[in-house]
N, C-alpha and C. Protein backbone atom coordinates (compact mmCIF):
# COMPACT_ATOMS: atom_id res chain seq x y z
N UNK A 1 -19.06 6.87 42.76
CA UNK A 1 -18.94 6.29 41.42
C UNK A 1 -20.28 5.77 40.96
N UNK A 2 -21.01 6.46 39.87
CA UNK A 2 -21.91 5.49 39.37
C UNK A 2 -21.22 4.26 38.84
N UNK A 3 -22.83 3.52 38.68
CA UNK A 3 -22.20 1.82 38.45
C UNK A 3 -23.11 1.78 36.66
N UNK A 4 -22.80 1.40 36.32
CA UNK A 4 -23.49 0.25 35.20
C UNK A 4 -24.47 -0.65 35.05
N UNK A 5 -25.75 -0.48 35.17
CA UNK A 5 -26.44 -1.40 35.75
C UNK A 5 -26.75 -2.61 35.03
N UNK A 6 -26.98 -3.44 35.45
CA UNK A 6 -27.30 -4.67 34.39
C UNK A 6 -27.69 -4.88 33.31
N UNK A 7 -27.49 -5.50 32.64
CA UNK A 7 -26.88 -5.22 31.26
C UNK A 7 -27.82 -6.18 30.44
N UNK A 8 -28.64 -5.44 29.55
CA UNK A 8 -29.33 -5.99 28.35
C UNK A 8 -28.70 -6.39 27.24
N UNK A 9 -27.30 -5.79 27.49
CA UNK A 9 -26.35 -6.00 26.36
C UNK A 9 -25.42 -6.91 26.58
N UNK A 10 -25.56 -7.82 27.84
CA UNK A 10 -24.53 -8.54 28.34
C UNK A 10 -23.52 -8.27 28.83
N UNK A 11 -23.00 -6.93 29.20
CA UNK A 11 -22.02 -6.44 29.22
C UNK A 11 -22.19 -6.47 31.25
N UNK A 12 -21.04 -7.02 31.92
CA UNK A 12 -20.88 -7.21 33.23
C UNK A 12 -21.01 -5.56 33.78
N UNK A 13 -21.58 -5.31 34.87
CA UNK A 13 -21.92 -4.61 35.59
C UNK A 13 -20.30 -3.66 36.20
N UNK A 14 -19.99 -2.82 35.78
CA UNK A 14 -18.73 -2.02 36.38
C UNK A 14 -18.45 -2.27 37.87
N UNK A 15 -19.47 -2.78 38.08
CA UNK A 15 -19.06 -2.50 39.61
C UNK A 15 -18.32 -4.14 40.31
N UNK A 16 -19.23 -4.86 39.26
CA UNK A 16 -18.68 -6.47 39.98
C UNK A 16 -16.93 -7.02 38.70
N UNK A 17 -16.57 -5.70 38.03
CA UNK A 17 -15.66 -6.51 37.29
C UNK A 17 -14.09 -6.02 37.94
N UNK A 18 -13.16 -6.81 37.77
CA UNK A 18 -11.93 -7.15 37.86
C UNK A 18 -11.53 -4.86 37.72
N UNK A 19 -10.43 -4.85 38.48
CA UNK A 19 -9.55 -3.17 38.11
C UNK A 19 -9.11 -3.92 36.55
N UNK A 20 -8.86 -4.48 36.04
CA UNK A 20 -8.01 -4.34 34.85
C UNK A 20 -9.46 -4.28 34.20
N UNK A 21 -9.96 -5.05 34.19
CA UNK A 21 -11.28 -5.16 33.10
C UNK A 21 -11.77 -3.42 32.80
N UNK A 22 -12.30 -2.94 34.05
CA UNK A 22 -12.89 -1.49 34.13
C UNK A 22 -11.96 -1.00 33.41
N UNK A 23 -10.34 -1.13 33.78
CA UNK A 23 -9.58 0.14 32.95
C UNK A 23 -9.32 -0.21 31.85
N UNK A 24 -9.52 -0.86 31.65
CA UNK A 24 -9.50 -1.73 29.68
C UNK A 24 -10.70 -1.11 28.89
N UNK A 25 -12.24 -1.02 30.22
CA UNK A 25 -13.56 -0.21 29.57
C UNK A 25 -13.07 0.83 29.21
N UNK A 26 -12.65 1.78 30.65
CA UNK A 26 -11.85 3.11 30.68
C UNK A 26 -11.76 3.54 29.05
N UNK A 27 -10.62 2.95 28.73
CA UNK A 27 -9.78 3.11 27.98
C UNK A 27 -10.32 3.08 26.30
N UNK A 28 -10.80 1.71 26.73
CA UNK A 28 -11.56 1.86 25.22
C UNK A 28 -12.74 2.86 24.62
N UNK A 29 -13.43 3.43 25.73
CA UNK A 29 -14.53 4.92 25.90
C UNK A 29 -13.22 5.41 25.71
N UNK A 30 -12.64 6.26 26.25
CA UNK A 30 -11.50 7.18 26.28
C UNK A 30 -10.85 7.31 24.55
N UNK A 31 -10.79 5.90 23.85
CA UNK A 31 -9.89 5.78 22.95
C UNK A 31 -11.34 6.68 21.77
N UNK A 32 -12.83 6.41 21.78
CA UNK A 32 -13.47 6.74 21.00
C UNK A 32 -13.46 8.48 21.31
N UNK A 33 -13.94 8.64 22.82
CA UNK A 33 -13.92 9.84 22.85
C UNK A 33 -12.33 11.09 22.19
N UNK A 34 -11.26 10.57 22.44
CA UNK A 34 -10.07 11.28 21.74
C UNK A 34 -9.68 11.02 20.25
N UNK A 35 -10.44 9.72 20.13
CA UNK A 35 -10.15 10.23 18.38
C UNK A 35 -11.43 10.99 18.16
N UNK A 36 -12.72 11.50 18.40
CA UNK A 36 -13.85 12.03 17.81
C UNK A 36 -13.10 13.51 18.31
N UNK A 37 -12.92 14.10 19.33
CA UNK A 37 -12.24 15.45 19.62
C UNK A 37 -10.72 15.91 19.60
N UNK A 38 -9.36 14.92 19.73
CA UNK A 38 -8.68 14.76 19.93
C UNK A 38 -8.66 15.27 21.44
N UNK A 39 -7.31 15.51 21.64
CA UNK A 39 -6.62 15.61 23.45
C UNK A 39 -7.27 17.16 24.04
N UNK A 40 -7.40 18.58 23.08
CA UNK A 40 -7.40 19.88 23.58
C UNK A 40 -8.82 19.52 24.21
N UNK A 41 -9.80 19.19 22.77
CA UNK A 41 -11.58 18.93 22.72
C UNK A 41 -12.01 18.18 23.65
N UNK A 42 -11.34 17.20 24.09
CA UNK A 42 -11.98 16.02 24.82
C UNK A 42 -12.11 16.21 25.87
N UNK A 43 -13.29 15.56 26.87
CA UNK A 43 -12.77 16.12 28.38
C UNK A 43 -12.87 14.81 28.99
N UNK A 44 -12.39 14.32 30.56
CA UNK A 44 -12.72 13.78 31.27
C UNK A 44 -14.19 12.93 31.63
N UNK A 45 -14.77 14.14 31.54
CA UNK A 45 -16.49 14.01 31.55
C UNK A 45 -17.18 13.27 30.22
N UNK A 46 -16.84 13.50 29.54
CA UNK A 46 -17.36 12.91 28.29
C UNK A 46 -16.63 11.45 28.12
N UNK A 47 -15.44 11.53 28.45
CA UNK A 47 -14.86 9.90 28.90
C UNK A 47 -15.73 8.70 29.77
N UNK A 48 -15.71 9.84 30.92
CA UNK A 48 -16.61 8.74 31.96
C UNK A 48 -17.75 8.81 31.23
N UNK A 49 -18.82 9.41 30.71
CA UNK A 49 -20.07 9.13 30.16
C UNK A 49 -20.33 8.15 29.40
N UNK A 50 -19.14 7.93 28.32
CA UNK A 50 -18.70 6.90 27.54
C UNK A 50 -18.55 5.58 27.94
N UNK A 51 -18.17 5.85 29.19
CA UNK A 51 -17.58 4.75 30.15
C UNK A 51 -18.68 4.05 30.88
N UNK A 52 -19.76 4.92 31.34
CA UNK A 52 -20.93 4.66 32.15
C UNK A 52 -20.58 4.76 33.95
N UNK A 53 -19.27 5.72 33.94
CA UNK A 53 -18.36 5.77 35.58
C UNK A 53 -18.58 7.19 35.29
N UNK A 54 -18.45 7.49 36.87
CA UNK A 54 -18.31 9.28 37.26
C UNK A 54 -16.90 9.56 36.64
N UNK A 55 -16.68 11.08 36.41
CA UNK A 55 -15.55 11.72 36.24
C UNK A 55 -14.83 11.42 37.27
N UNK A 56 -15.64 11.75 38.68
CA UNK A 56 -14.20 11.85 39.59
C UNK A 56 -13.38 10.18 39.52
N UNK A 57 -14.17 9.34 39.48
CA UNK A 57 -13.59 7.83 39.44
C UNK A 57 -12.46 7.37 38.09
N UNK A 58 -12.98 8.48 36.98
CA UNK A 58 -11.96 8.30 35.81
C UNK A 58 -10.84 9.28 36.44
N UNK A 59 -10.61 9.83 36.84
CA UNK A 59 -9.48 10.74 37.83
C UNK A 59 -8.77 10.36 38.82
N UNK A 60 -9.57 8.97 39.52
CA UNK A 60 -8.97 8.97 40.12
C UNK A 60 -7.88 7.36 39.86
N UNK A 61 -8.72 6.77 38.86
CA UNK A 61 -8.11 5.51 38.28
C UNK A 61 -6.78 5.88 37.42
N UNK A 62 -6.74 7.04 36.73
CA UNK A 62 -5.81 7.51 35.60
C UNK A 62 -4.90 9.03 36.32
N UNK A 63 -5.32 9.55 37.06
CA UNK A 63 -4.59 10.60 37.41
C UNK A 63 -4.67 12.15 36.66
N UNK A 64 -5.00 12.18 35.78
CA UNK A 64 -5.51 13.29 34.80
C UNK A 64 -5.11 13.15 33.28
N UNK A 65 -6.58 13.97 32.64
CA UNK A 65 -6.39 13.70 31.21
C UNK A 65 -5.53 13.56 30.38
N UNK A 66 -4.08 14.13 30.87
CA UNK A 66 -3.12 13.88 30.07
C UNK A 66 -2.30 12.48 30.11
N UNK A 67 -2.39 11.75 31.45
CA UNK A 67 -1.79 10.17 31.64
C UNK A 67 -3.32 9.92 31.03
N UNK A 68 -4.10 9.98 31.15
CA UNK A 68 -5.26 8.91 30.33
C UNK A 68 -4.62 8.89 28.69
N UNK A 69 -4.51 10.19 28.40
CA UNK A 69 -4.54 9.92 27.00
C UNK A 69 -3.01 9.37 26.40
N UNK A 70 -1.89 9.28 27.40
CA UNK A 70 -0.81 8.99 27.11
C UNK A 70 -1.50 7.12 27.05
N UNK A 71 -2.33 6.47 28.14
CA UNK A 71 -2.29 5.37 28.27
C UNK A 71 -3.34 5.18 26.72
N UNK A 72 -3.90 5.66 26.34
CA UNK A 72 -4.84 5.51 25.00
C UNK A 72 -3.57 5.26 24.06
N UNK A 73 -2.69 6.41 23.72
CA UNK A 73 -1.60 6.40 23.16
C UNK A 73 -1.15 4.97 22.71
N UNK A 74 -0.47 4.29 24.03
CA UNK A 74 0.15 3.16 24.65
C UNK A 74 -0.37 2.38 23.92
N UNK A 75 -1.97 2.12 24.32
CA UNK A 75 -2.53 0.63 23.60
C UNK A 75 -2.92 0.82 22.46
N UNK A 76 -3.08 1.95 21.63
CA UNK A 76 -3.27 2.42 20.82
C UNK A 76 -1.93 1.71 19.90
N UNK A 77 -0.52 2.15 20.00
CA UNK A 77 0.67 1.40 19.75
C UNK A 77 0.53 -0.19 19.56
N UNK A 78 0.14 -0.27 21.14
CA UNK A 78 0.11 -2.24 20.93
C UNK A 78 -0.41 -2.57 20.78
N UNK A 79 -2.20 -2.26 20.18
CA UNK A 79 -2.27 -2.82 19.70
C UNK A 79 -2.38 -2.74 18.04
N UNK A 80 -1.82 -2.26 17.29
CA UNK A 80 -0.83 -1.76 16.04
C UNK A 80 0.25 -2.63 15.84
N UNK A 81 0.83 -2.43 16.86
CA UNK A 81 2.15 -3.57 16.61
C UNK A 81 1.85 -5.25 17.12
N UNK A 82 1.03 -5.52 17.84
CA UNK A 82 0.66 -6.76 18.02
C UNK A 82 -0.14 -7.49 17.24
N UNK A 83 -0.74 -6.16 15.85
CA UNK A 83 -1.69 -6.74 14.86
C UNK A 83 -0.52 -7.32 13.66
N UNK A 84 0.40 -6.35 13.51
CA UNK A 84 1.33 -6.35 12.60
C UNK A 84 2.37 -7.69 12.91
N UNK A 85 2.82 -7.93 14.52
CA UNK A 85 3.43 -9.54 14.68
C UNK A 85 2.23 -10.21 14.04
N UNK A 86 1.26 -10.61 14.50
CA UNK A 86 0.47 -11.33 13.81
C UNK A 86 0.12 -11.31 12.59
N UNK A 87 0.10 -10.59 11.41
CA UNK A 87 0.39 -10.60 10.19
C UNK A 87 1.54 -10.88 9.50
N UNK A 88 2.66 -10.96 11.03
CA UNK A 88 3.98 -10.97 10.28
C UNK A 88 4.60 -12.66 10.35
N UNK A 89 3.77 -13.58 11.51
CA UNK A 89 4.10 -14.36 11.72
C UNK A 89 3.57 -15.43 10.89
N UNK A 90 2.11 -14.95 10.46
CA UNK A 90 1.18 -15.91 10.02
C UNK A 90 1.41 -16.08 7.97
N UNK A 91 2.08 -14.90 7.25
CA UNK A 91 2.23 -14.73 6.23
C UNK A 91 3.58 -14.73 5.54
N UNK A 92 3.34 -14.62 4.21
CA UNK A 92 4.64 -15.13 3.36
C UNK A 92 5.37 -13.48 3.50
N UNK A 93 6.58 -13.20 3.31
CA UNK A 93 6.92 -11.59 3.65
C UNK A 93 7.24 -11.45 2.25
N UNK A 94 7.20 -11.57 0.83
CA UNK A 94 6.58 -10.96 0.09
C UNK A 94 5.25 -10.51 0.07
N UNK A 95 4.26 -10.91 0.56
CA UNK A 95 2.60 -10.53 0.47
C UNK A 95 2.28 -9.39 2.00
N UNK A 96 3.59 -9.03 2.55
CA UNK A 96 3.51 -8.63 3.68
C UNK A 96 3.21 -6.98 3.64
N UNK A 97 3.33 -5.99 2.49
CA UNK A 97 2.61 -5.02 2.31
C UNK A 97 1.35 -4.94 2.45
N UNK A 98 0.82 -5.71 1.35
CA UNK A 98 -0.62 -5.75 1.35
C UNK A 98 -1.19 -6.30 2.69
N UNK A 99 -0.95 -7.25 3.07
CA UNK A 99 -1.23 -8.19 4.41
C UNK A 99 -1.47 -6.74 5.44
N UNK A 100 0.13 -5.95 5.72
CA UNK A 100 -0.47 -5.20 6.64
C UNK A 100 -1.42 -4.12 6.38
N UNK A 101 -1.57 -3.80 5.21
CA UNK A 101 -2.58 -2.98 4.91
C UNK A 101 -3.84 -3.21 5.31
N UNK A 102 -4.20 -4.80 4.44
CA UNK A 102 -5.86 -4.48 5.44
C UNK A 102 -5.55 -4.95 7.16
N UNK A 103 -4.70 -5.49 7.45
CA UNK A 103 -4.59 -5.60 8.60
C UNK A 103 -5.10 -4.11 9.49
N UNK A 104 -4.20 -2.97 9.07
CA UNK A 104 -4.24 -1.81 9.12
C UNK A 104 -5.46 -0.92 9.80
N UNK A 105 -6.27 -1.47 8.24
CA UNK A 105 -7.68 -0.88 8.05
C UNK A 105 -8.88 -1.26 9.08
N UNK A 106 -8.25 -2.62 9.14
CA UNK A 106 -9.39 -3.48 10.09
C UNK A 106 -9.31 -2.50 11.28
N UNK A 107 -8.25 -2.32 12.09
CA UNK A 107 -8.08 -1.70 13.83
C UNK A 107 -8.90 -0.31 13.36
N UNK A 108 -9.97 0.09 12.10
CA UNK A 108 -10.71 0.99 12.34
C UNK A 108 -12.17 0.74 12.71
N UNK A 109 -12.14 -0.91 13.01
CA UNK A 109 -13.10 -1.42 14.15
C UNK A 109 -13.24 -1.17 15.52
N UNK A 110 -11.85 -0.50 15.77
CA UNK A 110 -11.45 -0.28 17.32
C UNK A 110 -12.25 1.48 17.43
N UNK A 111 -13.12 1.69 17.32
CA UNK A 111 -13.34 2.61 17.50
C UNK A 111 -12.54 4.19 18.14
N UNK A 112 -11.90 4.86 17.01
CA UNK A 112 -10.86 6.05 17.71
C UNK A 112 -9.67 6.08 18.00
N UNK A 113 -9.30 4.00 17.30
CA UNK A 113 -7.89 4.41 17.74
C UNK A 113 -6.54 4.61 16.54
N UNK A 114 -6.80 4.96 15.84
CA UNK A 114 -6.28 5.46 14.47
C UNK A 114 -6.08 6.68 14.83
N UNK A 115 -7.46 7.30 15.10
CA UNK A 115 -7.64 8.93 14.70
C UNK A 115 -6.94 9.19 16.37
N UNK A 116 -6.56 8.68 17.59
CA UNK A 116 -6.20 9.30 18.35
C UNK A 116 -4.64 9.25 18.03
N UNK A 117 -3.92 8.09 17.47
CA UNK A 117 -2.61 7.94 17.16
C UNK A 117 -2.47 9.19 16.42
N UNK A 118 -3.25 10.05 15.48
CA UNK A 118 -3.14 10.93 14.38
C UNK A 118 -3.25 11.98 15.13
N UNK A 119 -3.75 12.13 16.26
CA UNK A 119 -4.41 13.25 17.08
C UNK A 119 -2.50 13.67 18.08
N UNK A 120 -2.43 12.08 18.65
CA UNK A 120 -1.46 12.30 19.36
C UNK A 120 0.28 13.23 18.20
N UNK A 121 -0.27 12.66 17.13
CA UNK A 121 1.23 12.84 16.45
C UNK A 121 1.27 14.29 15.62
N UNK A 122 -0.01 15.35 15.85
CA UNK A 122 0.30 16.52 15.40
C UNK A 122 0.61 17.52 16.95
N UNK A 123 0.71 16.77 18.08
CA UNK A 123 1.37 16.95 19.39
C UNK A 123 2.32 17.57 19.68
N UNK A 124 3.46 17.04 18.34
CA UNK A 124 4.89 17.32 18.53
C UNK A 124 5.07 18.74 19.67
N UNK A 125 4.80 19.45 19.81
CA UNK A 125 5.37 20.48 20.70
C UNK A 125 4.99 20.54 21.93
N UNK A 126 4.22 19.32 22.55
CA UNK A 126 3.88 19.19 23.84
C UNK A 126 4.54 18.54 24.18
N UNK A 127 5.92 18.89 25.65
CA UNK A 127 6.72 18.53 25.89
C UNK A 127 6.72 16.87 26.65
N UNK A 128 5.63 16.34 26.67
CA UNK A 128 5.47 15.03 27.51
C UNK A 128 4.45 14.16 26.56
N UNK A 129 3.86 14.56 25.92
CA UNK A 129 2.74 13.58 24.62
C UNK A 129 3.93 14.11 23.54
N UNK A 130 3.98 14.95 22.86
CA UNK A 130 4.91 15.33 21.83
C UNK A 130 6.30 14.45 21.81
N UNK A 131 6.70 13.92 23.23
CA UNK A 131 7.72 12.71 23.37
C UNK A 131 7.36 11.64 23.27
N UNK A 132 5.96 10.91 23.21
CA UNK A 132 5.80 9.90 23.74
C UNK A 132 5.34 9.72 22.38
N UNK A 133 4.40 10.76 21.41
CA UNK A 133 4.42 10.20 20.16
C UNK A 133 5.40 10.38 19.85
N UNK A 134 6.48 10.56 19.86
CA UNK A 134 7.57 10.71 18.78
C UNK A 134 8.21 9.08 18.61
N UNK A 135 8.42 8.69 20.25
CA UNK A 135 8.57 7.65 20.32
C UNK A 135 8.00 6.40 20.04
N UNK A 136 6.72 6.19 19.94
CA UNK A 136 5.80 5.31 19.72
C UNK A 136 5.98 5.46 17.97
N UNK A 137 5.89 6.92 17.30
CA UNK A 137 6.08 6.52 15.40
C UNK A 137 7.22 5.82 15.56
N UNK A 138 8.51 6.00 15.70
CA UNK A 138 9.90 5.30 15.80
C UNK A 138 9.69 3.65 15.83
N UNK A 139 8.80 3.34 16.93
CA UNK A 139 8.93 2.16 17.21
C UNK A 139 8.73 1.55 16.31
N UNK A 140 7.16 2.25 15.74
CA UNK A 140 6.08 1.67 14.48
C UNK A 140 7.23 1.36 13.21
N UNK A 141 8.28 2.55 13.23
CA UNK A 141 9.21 2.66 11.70
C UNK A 141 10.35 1.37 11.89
N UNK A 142 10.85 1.33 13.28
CA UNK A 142 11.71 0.28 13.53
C UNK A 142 11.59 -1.03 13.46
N UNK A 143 9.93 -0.92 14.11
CA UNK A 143 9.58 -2.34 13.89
C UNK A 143 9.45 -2.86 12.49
N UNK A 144 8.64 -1.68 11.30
CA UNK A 144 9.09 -2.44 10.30
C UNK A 144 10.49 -2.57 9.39
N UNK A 145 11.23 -2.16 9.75
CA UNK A 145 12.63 -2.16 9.30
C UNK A 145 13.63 -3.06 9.76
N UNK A 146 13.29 -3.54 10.72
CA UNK A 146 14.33 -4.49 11.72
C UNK A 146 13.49 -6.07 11.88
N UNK A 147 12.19 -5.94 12.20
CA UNK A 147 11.22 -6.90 12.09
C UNK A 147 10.74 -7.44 11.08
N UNK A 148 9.72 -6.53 10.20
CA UNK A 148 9.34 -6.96 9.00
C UNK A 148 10.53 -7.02 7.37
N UNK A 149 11.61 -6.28 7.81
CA UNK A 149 12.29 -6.15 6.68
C UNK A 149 12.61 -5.30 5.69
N UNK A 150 11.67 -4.35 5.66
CA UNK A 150 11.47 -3.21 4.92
C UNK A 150 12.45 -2.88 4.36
N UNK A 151 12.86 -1.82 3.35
CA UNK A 151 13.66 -1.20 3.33
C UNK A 151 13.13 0.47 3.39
N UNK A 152 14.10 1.18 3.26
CA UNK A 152 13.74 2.65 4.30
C UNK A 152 12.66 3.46 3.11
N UNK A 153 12.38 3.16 1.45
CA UNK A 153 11.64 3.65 0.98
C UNK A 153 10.49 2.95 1.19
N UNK A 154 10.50 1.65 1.06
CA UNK A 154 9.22 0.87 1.27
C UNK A 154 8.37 1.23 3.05
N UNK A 155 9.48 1.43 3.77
CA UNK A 155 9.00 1.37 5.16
C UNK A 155 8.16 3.00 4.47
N UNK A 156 8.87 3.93 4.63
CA UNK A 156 7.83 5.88 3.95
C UNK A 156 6.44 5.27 2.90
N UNK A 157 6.96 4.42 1.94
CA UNK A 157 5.26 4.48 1.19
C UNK A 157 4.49 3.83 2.45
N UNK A 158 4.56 2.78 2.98
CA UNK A 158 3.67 2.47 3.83
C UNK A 158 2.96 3.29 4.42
N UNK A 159 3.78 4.01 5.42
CA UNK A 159 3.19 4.97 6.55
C UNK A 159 2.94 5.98 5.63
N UNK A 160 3.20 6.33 4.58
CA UNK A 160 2.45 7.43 3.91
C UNK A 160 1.25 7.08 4.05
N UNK A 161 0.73 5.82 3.38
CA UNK A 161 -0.48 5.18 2.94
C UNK A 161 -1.58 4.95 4.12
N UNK A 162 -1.10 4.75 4.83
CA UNK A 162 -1.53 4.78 6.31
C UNK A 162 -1.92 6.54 7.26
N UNK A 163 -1.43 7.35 6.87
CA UNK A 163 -1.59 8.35 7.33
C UNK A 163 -2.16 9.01 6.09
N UNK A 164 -2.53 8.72 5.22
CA UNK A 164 -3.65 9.52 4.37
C UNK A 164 -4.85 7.96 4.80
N UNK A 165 -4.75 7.18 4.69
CA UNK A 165 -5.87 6.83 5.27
C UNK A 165 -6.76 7.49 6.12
N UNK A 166 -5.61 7.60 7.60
CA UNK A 166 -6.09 8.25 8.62
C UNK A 166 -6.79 9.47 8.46
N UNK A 167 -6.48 10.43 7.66
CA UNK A 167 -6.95 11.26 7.15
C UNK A 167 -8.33 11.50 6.75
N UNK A 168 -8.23 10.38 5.46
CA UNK A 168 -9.74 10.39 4.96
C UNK A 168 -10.59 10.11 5.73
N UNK A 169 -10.07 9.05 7.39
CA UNK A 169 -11.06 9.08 8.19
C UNK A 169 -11.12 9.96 9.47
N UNK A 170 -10.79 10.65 9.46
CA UNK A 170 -10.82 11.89 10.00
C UNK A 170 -11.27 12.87 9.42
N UNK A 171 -11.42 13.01 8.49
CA UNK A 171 -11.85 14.33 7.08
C UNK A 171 -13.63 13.58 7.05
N UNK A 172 -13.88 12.33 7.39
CA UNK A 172 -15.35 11.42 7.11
C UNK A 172 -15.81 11.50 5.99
N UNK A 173 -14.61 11.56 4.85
CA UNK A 173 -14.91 11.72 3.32
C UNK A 173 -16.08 10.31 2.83
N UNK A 174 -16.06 9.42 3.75
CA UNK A 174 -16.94 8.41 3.32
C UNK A 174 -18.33 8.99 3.36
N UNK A 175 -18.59 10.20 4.42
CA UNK A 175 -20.02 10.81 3.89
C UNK A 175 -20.30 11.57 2.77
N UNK A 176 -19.39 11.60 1.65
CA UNK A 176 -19.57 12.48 0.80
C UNK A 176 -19.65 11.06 -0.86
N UNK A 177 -19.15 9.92 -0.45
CA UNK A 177 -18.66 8.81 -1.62
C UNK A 177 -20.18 9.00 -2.22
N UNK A 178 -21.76 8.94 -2.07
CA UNK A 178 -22.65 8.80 -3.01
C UNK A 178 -22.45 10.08 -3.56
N UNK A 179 -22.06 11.03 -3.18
CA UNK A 179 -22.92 12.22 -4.20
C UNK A 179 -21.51 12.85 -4.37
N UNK A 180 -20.41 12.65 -4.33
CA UNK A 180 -18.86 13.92 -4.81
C UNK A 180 -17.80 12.31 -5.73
N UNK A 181 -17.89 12.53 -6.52
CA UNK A 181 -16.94 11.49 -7.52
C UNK A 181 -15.83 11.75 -7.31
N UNK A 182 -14.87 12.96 -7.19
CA UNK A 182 -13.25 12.95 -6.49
C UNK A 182 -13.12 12.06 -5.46
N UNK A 183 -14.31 12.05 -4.08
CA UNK A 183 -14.16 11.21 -2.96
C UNK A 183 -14.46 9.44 -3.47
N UNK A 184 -15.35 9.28 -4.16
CA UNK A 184 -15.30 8.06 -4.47
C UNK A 184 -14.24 7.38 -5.24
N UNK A 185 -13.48 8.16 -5.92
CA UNK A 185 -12.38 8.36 -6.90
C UNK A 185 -11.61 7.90 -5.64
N UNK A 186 -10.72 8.54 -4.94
CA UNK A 186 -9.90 8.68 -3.81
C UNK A 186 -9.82 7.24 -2.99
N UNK A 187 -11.14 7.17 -2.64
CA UNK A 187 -11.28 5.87 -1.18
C UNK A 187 -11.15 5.15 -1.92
N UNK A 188 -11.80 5.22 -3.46
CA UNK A 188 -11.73 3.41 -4.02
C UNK A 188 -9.64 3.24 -4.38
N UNK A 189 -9.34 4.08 -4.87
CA UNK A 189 -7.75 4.15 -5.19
C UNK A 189 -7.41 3.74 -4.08
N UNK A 190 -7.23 4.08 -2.91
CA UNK A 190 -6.81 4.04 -1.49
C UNK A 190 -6.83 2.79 -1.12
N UNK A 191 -8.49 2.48 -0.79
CA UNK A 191 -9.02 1.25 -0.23
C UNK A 191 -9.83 0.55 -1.09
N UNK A 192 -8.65 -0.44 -2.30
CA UNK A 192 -8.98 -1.19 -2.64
C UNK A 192 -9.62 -2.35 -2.32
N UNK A 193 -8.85 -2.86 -1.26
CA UNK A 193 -9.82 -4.57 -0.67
C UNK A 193 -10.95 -4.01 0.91
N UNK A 194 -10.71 -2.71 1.76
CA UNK A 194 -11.22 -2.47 2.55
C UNK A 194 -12.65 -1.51 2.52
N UNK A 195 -12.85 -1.12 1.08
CA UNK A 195 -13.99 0.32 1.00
C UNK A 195 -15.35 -0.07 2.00
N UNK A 196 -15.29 -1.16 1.25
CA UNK A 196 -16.99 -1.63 2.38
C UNK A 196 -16.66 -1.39 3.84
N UNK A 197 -15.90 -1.69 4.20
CA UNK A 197 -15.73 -1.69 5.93
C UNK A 197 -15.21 -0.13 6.41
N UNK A 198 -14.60 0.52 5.43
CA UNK A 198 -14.71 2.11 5.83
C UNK A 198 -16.35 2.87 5.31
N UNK A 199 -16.90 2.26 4.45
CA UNK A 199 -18.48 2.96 4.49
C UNK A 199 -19.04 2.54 5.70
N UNK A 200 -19.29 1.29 6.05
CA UNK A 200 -20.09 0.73 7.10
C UNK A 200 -19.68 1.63 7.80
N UNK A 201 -18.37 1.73 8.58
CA UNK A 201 -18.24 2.05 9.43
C UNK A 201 -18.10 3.81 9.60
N UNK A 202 -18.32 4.33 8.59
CA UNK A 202 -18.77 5.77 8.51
C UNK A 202 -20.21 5.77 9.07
N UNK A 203 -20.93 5.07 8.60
CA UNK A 203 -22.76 5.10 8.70
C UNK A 203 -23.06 4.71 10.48
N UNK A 204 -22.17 4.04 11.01
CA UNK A 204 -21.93 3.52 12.56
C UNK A 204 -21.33 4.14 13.62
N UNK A 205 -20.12 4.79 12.99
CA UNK A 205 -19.52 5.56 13.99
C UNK A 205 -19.49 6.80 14.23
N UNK A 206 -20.60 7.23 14.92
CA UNK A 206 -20.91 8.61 14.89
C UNK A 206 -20.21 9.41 15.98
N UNK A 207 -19.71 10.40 15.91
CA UNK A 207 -19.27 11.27 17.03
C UNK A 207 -20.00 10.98 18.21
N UNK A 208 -19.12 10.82 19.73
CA UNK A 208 -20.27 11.03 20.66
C UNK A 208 -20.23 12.17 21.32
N UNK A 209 -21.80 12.22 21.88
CA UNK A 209 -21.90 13.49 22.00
C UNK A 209 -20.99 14.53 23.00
N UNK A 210 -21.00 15.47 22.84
CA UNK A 210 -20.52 16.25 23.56
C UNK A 210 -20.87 16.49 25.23
């Protein structure tokens, strides 16, 4: 296993931290690398690189690319739904659309984990991810219907709104907002209170490499 070596960035050394800590690193490399390629594109290798650990050590912590990316999946979910209790607990539930919206927008700080939820959910025909997203949207729809209150049209505009988000950031239409007016047209309609934090974070989050 390579190690991590000491850190100019502050960041603890892989080798002296806690198994949960590393697989929390794991995971969060893992979560950038599968939303920039999704599950077919992505490999192992480019995980651990991300990670600053050998392949064989990401193999042997996760078992193979497909439980890695089910566990991306996973926290990918919670933390979605643990943003949404917390918007749900802290606010009035009339203002609770908008609330989760930028709530929403923000977890596109989490580097990849939007675009892997989007990655995981055109899956459907893979008999073991194709189940696990199916199950994880459900939860997302239940939770707001049973939790937040929704009703079953309000719960569809949401996740509409949310999955053309995902879109535009997956499509990286934010590199086109100075010079194509349909795209600036679009994101500003879209992302009314969030545009600044989807440009920034177009200009920041660059694919990593291959």
């Amino acid at each position: 296993m390579s190690s991590v070596s000491a850190d100019d960035d502050g960041h603890e050394p892989i080798t002296r931290m806690k198994s949960r800590d590393r697989r929390e690193l794991i995971l969060e490399a893992a979560t950038g690398v599968f939303g920039d390629y999704g599950y077919v594109g992505a490999t192992t290798d480019q995980v651990a690189r991300a990670a600053g650990v050998s392949q064989p050590y990401v193999v042997r912590m996760f078992g193979s690319k497909e439980k890695l990316f089910l566990e991306v999946l996973r926290r990918a979910l919670d933390a979605l739904l643990s943003t949404f209790r917390t918007v749900l607990a802290e606010n009035s539930r009339t203002e609770l659309p908008r609330y989760f919206g930028r709530a929403y927008v923000d977890l596109l700080n989490d580097r990849g984990l939007l675009l892997s939820l989007m990655h995981a959910f055109v899956l459907g025909s893979d008999p073991v991810i194709g189940r696990a997203a199916r199950e994880g949207f459900l939860e997302v729809y239940e939770f707001m219907r049973n939790e937040a209150g929704f009703g079953p049209e309000q719960t569809r505009e949401f996740l509409a709104g949310g999955m053309l988000i995902n879109t535009m950031v997956g499509l990286r239409m934010s590199d086109e907002f100075d010079t194509n007016e349909t795209v600036r047209e679009l994101l500003t309609i879209a992302l009314p209170e969030k545009l600044d934090l989807l440009l920034h974070l177009g200009k920041t989050q660059r694919p990593t490499s291959k």
